[in-house]
C-alpha atoms as a PDB file:
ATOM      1  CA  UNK A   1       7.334 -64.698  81.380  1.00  0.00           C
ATOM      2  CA  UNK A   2       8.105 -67.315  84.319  1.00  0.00           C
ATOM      3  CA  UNK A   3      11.909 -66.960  85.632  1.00  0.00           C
ATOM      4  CA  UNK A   4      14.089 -69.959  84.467  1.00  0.00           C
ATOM      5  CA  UNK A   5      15.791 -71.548  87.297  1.00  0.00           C
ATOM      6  CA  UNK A   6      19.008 -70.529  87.959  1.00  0.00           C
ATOM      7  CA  UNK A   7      21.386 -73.429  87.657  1.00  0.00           C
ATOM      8  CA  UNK A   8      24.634 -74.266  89.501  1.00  0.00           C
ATOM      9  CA  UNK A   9      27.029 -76.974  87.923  1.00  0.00           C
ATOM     10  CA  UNK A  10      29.186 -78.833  90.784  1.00  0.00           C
ATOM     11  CA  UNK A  11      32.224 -81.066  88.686  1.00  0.00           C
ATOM     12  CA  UNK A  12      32.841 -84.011  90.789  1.00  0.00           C
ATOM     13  CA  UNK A  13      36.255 -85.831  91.065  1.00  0.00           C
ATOM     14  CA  UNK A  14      37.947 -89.142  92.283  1.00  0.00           C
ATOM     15  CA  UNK A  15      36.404 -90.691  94.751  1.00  0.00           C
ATOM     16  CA  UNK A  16      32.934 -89.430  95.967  1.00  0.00           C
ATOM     17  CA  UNK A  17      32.280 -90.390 100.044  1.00  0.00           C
ATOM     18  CA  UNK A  18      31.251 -89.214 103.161  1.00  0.00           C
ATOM     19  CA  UNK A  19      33.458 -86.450 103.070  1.00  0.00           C
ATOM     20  CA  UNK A  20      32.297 -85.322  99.555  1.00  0.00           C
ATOM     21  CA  UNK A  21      29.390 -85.793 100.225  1.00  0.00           C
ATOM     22  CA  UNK A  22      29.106 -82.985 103.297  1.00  0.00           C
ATOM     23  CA  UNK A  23      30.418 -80.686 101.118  1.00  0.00           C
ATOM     24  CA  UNK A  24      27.538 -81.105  98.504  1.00  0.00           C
ATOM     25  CA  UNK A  25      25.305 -80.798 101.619  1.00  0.00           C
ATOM     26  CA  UNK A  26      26.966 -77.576 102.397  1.00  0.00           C
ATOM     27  CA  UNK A  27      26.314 -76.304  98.495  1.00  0.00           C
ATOM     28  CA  UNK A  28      22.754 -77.709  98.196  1.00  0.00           C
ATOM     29  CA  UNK A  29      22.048 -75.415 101.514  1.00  0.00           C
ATOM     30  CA  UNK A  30      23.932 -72.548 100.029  1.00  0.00           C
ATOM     31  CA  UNK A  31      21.875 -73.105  96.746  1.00  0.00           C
ATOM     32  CA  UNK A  32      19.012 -72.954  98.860  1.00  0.00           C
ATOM     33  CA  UNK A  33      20.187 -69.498 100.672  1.00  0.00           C
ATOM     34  CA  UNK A  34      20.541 -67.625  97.762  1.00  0.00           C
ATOM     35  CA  UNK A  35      17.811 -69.000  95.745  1.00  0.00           C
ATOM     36  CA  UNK A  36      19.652 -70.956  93.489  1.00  0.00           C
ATOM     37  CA  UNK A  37      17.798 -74.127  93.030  1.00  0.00           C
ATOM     38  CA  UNK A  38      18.885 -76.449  90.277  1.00  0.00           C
ATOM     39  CA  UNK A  39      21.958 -78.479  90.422  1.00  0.00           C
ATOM     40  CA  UNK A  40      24.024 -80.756  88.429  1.00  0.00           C
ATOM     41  CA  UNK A  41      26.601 -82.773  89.162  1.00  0.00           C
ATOM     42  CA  UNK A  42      29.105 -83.842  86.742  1.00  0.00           C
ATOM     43  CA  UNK A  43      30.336 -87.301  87.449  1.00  0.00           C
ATOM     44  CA  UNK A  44      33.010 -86.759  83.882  1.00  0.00           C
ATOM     45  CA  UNK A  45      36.373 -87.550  86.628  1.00  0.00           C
ATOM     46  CA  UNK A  46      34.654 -89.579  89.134  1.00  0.00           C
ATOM     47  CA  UNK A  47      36.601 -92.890  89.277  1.00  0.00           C
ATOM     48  CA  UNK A  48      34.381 -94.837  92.264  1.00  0.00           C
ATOM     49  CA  UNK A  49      31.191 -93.945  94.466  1.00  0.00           C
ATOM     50  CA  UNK A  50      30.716 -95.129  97.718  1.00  0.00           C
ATOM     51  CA  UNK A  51      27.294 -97.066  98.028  1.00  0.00           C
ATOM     52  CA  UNK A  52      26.575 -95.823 101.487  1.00  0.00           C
ATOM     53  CA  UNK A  53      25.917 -92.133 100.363  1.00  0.00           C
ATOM     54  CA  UNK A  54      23.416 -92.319  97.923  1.00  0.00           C
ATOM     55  CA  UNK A  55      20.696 -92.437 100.323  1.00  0.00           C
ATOM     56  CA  UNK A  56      22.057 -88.812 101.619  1.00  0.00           C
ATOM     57  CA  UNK A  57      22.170 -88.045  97.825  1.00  0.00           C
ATOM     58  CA  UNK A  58      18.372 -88.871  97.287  1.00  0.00           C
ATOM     59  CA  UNK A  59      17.615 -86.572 100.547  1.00  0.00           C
ATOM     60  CA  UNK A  60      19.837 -83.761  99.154  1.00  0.00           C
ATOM     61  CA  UNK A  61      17.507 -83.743  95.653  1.00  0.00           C
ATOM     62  CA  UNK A  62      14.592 -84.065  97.898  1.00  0.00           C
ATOM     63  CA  UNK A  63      15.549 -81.071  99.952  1.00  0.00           C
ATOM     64  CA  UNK A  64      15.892 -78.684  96.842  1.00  0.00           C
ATOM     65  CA  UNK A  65      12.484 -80.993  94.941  1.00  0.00           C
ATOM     66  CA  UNK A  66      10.825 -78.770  98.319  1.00  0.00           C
ATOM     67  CA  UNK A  67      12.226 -75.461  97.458  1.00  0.00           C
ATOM     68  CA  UNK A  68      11.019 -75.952  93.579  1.00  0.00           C
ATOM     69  CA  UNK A  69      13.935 -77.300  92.258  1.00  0.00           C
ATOM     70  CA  UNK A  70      15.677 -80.149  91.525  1.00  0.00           C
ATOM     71  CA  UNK A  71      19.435 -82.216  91.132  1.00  0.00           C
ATOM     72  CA  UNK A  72      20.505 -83.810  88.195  1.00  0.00           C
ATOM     73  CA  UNK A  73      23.358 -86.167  87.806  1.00  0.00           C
ATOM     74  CA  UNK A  74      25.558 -85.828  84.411  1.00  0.00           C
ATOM     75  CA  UNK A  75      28.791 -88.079  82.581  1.00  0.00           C
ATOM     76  CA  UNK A  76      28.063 -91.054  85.178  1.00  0.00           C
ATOM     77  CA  UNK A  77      29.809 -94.156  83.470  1.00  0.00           C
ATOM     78  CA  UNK A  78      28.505 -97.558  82.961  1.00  0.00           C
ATOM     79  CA  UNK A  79      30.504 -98.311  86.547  1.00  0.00           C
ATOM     80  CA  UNK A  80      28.809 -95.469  88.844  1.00  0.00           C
ATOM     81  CA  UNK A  81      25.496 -96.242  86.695  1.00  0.00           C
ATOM     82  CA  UNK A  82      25.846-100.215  88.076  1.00  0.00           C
ATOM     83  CA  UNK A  83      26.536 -98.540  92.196  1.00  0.00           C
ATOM     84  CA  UNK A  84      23.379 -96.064  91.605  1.00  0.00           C
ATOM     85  CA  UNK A  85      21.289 -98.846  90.063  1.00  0.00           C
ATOM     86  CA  UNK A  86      22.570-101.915  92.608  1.00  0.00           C
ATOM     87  CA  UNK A  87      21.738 -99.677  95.650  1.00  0.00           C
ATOM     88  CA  UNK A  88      17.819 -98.869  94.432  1.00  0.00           C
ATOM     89  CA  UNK A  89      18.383 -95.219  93.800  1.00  0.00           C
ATOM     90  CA  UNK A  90      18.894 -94.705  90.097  1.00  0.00           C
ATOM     91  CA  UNK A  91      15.637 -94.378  89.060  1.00  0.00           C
ATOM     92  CA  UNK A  92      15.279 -91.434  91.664  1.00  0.00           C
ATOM     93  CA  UNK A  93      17.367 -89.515  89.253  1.00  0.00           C
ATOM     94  CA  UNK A  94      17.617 -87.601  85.918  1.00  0.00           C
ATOM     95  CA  UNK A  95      20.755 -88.609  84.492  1.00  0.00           C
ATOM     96  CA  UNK A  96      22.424 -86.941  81.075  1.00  0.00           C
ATOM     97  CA  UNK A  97      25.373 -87.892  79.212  1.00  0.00           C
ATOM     98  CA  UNK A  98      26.631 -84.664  79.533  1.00  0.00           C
ATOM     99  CA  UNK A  99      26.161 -81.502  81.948  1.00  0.00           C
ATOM    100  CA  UNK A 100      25.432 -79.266  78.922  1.00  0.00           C
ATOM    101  CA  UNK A 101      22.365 -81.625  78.208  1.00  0.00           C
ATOM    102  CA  UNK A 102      21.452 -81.659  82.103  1.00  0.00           C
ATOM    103  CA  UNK A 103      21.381 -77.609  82.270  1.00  0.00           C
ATOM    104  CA  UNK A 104      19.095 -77.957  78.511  1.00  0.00           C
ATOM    105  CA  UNK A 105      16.705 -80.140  80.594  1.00  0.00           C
ATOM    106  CA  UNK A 106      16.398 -76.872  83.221  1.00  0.00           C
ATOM    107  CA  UNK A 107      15.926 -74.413  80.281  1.00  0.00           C
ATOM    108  CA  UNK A 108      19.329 -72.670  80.723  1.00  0.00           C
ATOM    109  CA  UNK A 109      21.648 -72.793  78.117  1.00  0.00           C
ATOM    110  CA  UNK A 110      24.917 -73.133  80.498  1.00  0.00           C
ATOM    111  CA  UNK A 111      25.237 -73.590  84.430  1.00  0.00           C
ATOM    112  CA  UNK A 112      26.815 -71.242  86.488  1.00  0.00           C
ATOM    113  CA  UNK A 113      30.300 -73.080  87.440  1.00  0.00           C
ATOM    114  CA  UNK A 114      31.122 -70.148  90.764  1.00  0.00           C
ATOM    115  CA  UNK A 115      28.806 -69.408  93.356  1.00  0.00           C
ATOM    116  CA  UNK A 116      27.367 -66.517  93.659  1.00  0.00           C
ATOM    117  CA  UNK A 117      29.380 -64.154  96.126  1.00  0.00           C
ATOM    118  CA  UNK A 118      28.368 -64.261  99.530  1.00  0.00           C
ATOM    119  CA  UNK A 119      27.232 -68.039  99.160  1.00  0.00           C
END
């Protein structure tokens, strides 16, 4: 029997820039370390997006697409669906209404919300 892949959940808040958007960097590559290779980020209490990081967000699901796995974007309203589609990059996504439905689509009934010690 094939190993599922183990899921981390990421819950997003406020305001997503540059500055969020290093620190999902720094968790994809930690994902990556410790050979934890889906992610999904829950966009539930995200009030506004800023257009000029999606590219890095396409390059982040690229980087864990290489290692076998994949990111998933979950909860994004109508508003943050508009940024992701205006920019081009929406369509580069799997996006699910809610997180629980996002870890489904990995085979995993529920993400892990912690990181693994020593990531």
């Amino acid at each position: 029997m094939e190993a599922k892949v183990k899921v981390y959940q990421m819950n997003l808040d406020g305001e997503i820039d540059a500055g969020k958007m290093a620190e999902i960097n720094r968790i994809v590559g930690q994902l990556i370390k410790g050979e934890m290779y889906g992610l999904i980020l829950n966009f539930e209490a995200v009030e506004h997006i800023n257009f000029a990081i999606l590219p890095s967000l396409v390059e982040e699901k690229k980087r864990l697409q290489s290692f076998g796995g994949d990111l998933r974007l979950a909860a994004l309203s109508d508003y943050l669906k508009n940024i992701f589609k205006t920019t081009g990059v929406l369509e580069e996504f799997q996006v699910f209404d809610t997180a629980l439905q996002a870890a489904k689509s990995f085979g995993v009934s529920k993400p892990a919300m912690n990181l693994p010690l020593g990531l």
